[in-house]
N, C-alpha and C. Protein backbone atom coordinates (compact mmCIF):
# COMPACT_ATOMS: atom_id res chain seq x y z
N UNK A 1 9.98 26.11 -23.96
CA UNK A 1 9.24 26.11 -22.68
C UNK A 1 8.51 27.44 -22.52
N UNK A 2 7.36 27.54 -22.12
CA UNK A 2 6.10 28.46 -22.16
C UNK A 2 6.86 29.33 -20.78
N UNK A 3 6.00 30.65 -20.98
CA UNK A 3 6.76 31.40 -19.76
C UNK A 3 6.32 30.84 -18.72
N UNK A 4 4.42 30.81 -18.65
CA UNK A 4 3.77 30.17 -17.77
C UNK A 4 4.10 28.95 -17.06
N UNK A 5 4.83 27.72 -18.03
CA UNK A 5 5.21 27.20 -17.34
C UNK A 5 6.83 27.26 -16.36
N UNK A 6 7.61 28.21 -17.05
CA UNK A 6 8.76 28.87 -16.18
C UNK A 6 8.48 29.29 -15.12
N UNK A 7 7.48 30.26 -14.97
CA UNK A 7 6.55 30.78 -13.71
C UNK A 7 6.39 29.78 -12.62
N UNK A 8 6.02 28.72 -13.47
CA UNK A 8 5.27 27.62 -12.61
C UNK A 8 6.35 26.77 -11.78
N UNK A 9 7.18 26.65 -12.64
CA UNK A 9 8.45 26.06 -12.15
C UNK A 9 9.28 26.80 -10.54
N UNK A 10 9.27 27.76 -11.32
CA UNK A 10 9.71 29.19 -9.92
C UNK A 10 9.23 28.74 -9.37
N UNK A 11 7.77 28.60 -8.52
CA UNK A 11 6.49 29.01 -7.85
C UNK A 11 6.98 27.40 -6.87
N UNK A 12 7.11 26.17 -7.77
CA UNK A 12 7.87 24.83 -6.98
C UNK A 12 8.62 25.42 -6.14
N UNK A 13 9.96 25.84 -6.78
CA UNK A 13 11.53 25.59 -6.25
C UNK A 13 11.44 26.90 -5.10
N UNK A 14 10.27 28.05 -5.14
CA UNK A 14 10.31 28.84 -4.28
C UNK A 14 9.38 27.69 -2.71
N UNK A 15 8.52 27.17 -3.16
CA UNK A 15 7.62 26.41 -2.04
C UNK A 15 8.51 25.76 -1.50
N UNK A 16 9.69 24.89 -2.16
CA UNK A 16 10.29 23.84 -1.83
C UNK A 16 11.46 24.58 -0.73
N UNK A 17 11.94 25.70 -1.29
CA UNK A 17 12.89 26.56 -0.20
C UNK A 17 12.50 26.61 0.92
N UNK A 18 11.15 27.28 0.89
CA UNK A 18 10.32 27.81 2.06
C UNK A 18 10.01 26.05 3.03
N UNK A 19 9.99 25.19 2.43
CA UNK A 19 9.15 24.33 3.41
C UNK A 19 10.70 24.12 3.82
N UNK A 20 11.53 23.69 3.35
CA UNK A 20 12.81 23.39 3.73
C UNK A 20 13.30 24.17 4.90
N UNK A 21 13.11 25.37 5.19
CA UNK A 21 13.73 26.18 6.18
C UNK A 21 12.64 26.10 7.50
N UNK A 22 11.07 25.82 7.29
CA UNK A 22 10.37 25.43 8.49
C UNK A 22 10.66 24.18 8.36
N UNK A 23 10.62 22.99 8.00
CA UNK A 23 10.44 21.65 7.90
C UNK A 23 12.34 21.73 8.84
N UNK A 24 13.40 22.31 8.33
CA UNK A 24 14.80 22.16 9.08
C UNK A 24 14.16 22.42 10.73
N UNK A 25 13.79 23.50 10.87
CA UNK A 25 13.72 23.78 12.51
C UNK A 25 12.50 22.61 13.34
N UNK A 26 11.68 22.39 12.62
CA UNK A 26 10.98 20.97 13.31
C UNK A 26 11.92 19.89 13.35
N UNK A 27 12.51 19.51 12.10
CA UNK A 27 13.38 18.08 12.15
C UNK A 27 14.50 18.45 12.91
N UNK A 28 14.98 19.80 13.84
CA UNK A 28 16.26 19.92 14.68
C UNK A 28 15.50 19.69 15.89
N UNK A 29 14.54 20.28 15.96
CA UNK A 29 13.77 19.55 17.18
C UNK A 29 12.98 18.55 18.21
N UNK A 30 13.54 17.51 16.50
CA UNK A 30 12.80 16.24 16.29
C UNK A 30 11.40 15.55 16.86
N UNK A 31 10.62 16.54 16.22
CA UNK A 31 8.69 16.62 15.82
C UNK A 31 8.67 15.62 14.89
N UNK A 32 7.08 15.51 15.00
CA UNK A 32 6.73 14.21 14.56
C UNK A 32 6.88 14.86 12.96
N UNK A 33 6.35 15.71 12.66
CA UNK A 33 6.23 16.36 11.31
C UNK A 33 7.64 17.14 11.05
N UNK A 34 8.07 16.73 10.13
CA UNK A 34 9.62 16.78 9.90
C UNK A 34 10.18 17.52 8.37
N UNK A 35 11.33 17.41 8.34
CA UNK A 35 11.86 18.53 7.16
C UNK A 35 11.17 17.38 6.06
N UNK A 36 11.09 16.58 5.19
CA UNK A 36 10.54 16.40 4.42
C UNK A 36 9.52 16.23 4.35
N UNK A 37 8.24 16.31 5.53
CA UNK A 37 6.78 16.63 5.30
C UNK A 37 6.43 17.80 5.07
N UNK A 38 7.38 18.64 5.82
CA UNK A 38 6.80 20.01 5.41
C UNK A 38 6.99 20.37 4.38
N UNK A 39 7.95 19.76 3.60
CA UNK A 39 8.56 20.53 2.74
C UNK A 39 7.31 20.10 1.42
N UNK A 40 6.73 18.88 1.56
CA UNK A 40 5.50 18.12 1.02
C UNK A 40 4.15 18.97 1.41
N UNK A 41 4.13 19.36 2.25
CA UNK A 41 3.10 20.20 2.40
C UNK A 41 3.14 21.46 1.75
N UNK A 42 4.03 21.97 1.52
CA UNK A 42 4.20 23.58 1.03
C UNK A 42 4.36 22.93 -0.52
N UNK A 43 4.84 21.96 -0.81
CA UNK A 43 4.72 22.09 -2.59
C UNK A 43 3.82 21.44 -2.89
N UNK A 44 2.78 20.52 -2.02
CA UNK A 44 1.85 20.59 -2.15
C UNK A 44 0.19 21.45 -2.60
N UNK A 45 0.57 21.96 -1.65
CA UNK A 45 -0.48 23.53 -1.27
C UNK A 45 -0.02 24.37 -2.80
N UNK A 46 1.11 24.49 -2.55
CA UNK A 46 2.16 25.43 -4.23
C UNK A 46 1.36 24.77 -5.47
N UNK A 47 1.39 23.12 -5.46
CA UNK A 47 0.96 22.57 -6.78
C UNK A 47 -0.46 23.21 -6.89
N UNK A 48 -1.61 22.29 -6.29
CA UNK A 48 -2.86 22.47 -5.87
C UNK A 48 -3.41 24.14 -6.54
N UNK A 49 -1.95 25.07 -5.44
CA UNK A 49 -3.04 26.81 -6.15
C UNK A 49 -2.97 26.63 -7.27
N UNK A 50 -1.58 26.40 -8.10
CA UNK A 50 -1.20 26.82 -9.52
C UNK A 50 -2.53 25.90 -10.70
N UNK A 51 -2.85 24.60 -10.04
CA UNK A 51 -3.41 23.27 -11.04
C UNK A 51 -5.14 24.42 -11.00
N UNK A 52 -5.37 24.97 -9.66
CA UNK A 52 -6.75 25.49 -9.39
C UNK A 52 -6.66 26.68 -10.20
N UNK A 53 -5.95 27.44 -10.34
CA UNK A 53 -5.79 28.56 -11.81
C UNK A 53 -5.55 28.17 -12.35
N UNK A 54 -5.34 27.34 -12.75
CA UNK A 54 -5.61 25.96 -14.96
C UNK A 54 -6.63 25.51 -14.56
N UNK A 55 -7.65 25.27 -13.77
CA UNK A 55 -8.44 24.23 -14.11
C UNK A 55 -9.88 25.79 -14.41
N UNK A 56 -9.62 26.64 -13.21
CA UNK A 56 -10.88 27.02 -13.09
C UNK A 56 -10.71 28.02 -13.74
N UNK A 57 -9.95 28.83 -13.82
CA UNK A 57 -9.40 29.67 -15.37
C UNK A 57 -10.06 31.10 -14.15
N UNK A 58 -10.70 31.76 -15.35
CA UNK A 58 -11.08 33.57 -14.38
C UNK A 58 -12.27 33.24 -13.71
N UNK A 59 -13.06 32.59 -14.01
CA UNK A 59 -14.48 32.46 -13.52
C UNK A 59 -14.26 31.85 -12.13
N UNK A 60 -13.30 30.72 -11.95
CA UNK A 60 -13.85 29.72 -10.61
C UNK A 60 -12.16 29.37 -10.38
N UNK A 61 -11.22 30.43 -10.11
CA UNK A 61 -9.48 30.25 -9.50
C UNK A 61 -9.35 29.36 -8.37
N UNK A 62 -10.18 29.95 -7.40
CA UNK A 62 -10.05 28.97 -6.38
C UNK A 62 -10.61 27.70 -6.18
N UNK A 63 -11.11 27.25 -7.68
CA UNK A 63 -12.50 25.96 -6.94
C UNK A 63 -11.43 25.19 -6.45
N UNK A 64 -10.57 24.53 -6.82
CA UNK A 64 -9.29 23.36 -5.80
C UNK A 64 -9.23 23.84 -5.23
N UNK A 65 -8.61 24.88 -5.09
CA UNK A 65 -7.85 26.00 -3.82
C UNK A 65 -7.98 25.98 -2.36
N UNK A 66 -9.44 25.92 -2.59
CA UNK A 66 -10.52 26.25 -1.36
C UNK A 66 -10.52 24.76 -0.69
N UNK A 67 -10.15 23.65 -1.48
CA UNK A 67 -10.26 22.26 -0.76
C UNK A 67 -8.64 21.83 0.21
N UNK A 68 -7.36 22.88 0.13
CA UNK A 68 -7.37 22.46 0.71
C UNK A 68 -7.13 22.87 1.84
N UNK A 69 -7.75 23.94 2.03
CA UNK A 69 -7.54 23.94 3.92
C UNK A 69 -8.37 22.63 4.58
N UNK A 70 -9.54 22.48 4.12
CA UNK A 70 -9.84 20.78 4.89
C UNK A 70 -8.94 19.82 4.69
N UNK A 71 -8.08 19.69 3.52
CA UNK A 71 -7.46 18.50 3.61
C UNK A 71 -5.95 18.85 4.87
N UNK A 72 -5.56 19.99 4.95
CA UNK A 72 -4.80 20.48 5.83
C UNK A 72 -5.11 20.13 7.30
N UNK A 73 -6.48 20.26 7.39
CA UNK A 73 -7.17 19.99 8.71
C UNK A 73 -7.15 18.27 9.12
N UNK A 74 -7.21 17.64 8.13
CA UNK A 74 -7.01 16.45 8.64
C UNK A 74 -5.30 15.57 8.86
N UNK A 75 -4.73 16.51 8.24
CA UNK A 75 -2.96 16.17 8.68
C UNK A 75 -2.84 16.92 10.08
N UNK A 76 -3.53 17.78 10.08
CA UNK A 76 -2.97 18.70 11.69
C UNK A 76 -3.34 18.04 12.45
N UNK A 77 -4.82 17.25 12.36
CA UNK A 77 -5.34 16.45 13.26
C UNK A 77 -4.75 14.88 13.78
N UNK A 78 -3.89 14.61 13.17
CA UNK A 78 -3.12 13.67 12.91
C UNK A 78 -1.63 13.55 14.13
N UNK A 79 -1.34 15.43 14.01
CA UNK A 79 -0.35 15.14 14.55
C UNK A 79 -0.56 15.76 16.19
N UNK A 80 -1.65 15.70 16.19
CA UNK A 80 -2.05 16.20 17.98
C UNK A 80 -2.61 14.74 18.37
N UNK A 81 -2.05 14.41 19.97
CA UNK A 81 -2.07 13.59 20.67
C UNK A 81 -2.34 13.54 22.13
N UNK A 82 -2.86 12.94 22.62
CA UNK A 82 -2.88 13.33 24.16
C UNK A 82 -2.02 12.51 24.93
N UNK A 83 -1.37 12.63 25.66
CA UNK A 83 -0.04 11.97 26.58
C UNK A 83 -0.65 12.24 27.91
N UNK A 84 -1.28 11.45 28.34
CA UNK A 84 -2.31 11.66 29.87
C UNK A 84 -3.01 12.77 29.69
N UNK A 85 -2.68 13.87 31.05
CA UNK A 85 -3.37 14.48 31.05
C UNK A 85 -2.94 16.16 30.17
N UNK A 86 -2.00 15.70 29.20
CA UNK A 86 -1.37 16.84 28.45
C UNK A 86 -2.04 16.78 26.43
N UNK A 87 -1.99 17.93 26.56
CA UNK A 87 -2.53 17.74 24.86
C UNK A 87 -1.15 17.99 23.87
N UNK A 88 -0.16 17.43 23.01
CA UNK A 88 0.68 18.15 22.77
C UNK A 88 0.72 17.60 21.20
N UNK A 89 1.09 18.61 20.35
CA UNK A 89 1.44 18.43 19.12
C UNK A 89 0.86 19.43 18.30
N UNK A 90 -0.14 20.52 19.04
CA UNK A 90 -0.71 21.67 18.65
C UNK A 90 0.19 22.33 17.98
N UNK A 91 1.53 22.67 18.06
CA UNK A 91 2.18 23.78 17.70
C UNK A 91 2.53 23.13 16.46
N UNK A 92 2.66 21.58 15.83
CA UNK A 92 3.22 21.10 14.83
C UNK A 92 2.10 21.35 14.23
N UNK A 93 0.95 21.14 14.64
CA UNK A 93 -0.55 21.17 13.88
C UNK A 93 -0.51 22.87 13.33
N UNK A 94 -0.01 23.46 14.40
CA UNK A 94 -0.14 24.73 13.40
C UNK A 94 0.73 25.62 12.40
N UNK A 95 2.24 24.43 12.76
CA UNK A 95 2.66 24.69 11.40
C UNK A 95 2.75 24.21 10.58
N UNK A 96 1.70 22.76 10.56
CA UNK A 96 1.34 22.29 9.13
C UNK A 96 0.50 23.42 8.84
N UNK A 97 -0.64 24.14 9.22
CA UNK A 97 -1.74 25.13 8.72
C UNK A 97 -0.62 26.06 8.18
N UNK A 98 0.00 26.91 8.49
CA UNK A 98 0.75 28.28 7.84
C UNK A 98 1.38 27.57 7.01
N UNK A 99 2.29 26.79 7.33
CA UNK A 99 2.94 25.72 6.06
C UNK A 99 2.06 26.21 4.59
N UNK A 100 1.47 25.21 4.79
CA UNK A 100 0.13 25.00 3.75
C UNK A 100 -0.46 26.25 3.28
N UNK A 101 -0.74 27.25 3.79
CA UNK A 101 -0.94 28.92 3.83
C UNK A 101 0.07 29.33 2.69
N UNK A 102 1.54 29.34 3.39
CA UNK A 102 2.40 30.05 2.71
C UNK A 102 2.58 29.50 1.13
N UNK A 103 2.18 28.10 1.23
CA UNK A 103 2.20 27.28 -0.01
C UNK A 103 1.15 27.76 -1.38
N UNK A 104 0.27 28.08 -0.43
CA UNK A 104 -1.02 28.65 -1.34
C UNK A 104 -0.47 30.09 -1.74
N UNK A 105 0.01 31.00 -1.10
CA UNK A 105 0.55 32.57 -1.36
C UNK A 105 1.55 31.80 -2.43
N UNK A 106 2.57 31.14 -2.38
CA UNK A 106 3.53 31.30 -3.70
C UNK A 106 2.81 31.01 -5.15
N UNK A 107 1.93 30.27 -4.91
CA UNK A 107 0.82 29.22 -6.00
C UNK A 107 0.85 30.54 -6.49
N UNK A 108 0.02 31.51 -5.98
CA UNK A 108 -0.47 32.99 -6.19
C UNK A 108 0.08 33.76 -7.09
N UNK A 109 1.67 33.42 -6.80
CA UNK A 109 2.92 33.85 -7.21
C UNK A 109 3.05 35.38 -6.13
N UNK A 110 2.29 35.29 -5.06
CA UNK A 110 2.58 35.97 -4.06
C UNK A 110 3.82 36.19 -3.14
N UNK A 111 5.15 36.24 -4.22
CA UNK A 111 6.86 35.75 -3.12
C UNK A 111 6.81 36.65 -1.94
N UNK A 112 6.49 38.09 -1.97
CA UNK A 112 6.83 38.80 -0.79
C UNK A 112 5.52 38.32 0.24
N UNK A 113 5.18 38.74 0.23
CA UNK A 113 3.79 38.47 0.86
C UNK A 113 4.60 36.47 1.81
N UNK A 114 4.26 35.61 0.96
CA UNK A 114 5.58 34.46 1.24
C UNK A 114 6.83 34.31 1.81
N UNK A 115 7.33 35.38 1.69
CA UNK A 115 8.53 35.49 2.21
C UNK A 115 8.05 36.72 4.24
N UNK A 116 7.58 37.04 3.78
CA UNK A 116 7.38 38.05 4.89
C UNK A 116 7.07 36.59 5.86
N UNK A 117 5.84 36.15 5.57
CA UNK A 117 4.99 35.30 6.33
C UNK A 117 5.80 34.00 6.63
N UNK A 118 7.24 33.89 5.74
CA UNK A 118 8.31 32.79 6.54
C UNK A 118 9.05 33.40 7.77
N UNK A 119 9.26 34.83 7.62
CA UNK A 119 10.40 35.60 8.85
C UNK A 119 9.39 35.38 9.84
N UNK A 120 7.92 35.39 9.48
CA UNK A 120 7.39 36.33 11.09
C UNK A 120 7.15 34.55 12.15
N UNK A 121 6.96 33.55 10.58
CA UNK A 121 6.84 32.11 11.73
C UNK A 121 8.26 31.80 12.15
N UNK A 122 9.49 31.46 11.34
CA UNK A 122 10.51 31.56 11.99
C UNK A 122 11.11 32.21 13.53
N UNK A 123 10.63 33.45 13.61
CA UNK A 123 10.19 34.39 14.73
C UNK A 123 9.97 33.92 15.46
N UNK A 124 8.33 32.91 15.20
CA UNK A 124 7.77 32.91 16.50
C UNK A 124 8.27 31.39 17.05
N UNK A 125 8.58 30.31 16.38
CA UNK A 125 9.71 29.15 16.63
C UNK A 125 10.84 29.49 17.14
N UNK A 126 11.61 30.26 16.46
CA UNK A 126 12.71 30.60 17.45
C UNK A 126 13.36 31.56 18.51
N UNK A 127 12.51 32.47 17.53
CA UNK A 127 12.61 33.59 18.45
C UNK A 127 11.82 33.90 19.73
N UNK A 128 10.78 33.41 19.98
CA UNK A 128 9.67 33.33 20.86
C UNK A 128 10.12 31.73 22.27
N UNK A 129 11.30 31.14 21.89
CA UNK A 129 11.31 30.29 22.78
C UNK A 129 11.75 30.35 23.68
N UNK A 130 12.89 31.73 24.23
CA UNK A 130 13.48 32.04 25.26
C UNK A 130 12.30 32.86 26.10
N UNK A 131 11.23 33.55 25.43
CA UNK A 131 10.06 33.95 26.46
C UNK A 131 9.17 32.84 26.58
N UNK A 132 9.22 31.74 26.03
CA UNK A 132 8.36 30.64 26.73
C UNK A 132 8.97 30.31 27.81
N UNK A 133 10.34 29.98 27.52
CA UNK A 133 11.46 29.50 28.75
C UNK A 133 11.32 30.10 30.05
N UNK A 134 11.31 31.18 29.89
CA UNK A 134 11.18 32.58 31.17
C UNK A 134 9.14 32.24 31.62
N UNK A 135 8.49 31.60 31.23
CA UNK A 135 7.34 31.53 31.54
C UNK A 135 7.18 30.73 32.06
N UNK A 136 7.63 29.80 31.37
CA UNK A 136 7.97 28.18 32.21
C UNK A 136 8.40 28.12 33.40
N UNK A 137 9.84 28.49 33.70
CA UNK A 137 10.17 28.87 34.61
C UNK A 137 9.57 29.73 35.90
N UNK A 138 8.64 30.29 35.49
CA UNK A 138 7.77 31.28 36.44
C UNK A 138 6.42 30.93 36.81
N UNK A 139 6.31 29.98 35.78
CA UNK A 139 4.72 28.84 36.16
C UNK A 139 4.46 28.14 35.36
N UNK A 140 4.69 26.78 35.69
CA UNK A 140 4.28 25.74 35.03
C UNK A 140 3.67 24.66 35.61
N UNK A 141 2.98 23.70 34.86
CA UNK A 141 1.75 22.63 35.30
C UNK A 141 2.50 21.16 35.43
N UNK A 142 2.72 20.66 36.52
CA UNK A 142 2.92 19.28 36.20
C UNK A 142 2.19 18.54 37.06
N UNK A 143 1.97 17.44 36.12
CA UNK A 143 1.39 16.38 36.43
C UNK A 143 2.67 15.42 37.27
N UNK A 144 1.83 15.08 38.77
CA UNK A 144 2.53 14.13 39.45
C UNK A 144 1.47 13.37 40.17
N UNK A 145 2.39 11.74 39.76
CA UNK A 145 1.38 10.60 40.69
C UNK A 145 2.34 9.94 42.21
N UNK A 146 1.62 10.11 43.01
CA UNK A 146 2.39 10.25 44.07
C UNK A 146 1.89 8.91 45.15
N UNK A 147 2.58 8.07 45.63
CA UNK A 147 2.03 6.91 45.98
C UNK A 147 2.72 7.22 47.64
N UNK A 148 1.85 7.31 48.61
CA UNK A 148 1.78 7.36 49.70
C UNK A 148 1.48 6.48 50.89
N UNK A 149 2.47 5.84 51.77
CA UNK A 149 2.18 4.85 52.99
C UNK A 149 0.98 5.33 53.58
N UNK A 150 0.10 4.77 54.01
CA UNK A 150 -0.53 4.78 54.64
C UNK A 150 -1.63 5.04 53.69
N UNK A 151 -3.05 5.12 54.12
CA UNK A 151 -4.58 5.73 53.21
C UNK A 151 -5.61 6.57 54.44
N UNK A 152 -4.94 7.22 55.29
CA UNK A 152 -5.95 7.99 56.30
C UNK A 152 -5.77 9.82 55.58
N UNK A 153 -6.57 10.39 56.04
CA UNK A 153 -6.87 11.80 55.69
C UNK A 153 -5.68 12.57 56.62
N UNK A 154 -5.12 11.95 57.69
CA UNK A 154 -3.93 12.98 57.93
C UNK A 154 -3.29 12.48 56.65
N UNK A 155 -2.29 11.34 56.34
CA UNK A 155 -1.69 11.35 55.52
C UNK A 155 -1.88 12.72 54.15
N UNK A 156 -2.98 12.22 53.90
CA UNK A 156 -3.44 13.24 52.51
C UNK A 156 -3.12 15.01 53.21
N UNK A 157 -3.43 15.09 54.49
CA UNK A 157 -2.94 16.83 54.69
C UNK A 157 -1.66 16.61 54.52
N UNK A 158 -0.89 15.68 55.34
CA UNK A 158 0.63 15.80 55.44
C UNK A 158 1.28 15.89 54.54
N UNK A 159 0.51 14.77 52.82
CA UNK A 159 0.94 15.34 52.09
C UNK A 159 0.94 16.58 51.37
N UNK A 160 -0.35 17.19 51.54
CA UNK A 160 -0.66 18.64 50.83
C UNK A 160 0.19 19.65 51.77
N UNK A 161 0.55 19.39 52.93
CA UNK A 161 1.66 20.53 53.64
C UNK A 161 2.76 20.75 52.71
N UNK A 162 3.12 20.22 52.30
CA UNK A 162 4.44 19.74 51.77
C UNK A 162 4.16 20.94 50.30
N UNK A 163 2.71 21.00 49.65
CA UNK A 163 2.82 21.48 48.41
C UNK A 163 2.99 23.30 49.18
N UNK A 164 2.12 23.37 50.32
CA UNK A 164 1.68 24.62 50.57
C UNK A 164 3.29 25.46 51.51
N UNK A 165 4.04 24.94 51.80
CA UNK A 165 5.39 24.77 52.09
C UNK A 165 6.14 25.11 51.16
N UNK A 166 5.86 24.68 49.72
CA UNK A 166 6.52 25.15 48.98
C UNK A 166 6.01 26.02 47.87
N UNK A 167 5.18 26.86 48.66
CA UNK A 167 4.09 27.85 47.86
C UNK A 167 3.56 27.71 46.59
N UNK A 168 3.49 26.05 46.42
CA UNK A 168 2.68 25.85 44.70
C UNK A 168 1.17 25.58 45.21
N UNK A 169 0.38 25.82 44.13
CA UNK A 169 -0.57 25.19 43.96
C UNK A 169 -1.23 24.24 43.40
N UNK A 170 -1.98 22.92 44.33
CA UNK A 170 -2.06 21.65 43.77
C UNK A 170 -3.53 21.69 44.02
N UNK A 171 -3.81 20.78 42.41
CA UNK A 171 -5.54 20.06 42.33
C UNK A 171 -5.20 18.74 42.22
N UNK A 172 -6.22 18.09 43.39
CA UNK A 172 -6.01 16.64 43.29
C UNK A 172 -7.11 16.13 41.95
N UNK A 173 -6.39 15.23 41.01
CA UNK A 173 -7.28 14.97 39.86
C UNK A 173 -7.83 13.56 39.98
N UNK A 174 -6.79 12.54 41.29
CA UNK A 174 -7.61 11.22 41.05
C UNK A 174 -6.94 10.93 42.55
N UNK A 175 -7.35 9.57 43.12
CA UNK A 175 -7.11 9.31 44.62
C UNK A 175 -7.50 7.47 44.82
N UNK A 176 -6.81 6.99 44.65
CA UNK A 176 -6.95 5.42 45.13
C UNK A 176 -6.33 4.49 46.08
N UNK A 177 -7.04 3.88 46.48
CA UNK A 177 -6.44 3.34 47.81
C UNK A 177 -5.77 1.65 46.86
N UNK A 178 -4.25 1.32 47.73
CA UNK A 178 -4.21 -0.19 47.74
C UNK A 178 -3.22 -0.61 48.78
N UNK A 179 -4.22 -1.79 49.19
CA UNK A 179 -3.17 -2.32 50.50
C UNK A 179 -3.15 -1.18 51.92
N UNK A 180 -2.01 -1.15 52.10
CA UNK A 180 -1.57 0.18 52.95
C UNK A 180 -1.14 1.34 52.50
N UNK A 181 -1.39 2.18 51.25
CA UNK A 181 -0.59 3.22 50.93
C UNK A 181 -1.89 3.45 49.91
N UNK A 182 -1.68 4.29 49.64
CA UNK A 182 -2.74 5.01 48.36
C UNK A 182 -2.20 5.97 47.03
N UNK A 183 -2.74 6.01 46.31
CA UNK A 183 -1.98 6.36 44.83
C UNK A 183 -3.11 8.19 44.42
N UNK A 184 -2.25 9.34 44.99
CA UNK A 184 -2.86 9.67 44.19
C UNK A 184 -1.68 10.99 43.03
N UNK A 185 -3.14 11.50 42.44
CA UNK A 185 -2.18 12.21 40.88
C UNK A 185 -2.66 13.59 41.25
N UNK A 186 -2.10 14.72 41.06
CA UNK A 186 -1.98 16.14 41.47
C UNK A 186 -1.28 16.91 39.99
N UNK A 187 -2.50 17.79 39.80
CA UNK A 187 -1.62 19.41 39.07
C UNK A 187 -1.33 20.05 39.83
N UNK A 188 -0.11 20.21 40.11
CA UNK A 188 0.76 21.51 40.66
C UNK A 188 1.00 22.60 39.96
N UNK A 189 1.34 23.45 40.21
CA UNK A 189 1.21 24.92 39.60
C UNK A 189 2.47 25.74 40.31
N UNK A 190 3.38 26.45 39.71
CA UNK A 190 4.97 26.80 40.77
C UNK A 190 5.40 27.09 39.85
N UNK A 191 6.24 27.79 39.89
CA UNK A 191 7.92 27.93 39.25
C UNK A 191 8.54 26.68 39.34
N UNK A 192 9.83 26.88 38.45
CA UNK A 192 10.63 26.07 38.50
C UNK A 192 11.10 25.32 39.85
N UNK A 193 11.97 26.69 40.38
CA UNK A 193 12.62 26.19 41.20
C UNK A 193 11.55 25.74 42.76
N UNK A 194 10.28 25.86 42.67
CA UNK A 194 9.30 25.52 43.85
C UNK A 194 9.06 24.17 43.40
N UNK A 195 9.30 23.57 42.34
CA UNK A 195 8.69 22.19 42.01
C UNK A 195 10.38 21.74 42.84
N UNK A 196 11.10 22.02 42.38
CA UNK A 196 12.69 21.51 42.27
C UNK A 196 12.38 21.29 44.22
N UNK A 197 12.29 21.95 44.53
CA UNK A 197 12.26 22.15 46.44
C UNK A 197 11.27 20.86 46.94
N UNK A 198 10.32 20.79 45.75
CA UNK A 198 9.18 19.79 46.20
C UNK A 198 9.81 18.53 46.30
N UNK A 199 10.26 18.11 44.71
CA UNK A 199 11.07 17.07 44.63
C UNK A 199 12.05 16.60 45.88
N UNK A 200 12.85 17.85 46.24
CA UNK A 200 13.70 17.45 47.17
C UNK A 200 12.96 17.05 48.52
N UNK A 201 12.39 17.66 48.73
CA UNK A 201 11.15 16.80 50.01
C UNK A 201 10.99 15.55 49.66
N UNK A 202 10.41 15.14 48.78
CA UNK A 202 9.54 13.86 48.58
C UNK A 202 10.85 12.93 48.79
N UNK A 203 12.17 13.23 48.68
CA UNK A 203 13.09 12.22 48.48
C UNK A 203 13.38 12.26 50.21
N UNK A 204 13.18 13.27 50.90
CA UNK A 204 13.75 13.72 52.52
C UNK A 204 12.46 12.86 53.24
N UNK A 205 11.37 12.97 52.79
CA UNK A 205 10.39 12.24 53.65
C UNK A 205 9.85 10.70 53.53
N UNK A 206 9.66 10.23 54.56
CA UNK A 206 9.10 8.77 54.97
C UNK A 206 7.98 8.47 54.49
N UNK A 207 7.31 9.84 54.00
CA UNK A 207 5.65 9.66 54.17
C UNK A 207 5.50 9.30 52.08
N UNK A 208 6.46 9.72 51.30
CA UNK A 208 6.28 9.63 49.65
C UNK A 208 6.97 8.27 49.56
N UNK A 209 5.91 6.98 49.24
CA UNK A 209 7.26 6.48 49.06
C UNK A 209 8.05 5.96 47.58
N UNK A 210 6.94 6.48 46.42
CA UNK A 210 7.38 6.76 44.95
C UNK A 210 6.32 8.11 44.87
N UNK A 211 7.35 8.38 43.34
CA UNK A 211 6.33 9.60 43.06
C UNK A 211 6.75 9.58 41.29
N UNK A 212 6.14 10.13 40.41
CA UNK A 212 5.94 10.16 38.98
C UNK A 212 5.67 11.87 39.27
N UNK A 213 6.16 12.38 37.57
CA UNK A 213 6.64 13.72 37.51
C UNK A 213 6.73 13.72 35.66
């Protein structure tokens, strides 16, 4: 067996580590993109550099190379979705991209450089989720559809007292009338515990008589 291809072998079983340890923390969090895609993506990207230095030799290393951040672009695109009025799956989309990144650095036979660039995403997955938590908690957006007796314009203040009462801020995004009561949908804007206070209103008053959250 050729060294080159020993090299080459490494350059797998190192991609395959690496996708394994991002691909574990998505599949504990159960994302759509999971421990054995990622782990397909990084020995992917791994194959691809190594086949693009055999094919294109000194003159043209990257000609594969370079194809696939587009093909990367169309798996990321894949896993973003819109759920009403929320966009979510961005963060899986962008660790298929570094995925695929780090895959190309081992191809390279770039391990440190690879290895650095697994601690600092690990980092920002796990280590970065207790300051999202604390952000969340201090302001966050929800979408609520709120179906209300009656369809007159006091109603609609009486209901907006209720947001300004509990010092959030609401944009009305849609407003329909049926029958006797009217349907409408609101971004609120609050802390935690100011949504939590809201909720408890809507259940204390006559005037909500469903609400979505």
């Amino acid at each position: 067996m050729s060294e080159n291809l020993n090299n080459d072998i490494i350059k797998l079983l190192v991609a395959l580590l690496v996708g394994a340890v991002i691909g574990a923390e998505r599949e504990y969090k159960s994302k759509v993109v999971g421990f054995r895609t990622v782990i397909l993506i990084t020995l992917g990207s791994c194959l691809f550099t190594i086949l693009s230095g055999i094919m294109g030799g000194e003159k043209d290393p990257a000609r594969i190379a370079a194809n696939i951040i587009t093909g990367i672009g169309f798996l990321g695109a894949g896993a973003i979705f819109k759920e009403g009025s929320t966009v979510k799956g961005t963060t899986t989309a962008a660790t298929i991209w570094i995925s695929a990144a780090i895959g190309m650095s081992i191809g390279m036979g770039q391990y440190e450089f690879a290895f650095l660039s697994l601690g600092i995403v690990m980092v920002v997955l796990l280590g970065f989720m207790w300051f999202q938590n604390i952000i969340d908690k201090t302001n966050s957006n929800r979408i609520y559809k709120i179906t209300v007796v009656g369809h007159s314009d006091a109603k609609r203040k009486e209901l907006e007292k209720l947001f300004t009462d509990c010092e959030l801020d609401a944009d009305c995004t849609s407003y329909m009338k049926r029958s006797n009561e009217m349907i409408l949908t609101y971004t609120i804007r609050g802390s935690h515990e100011e949504h939590k206070k809201l909720i408890r209103l809507f259940y204390e008053t006559s005037l909500v008589e469903s609400f979505e959250c």
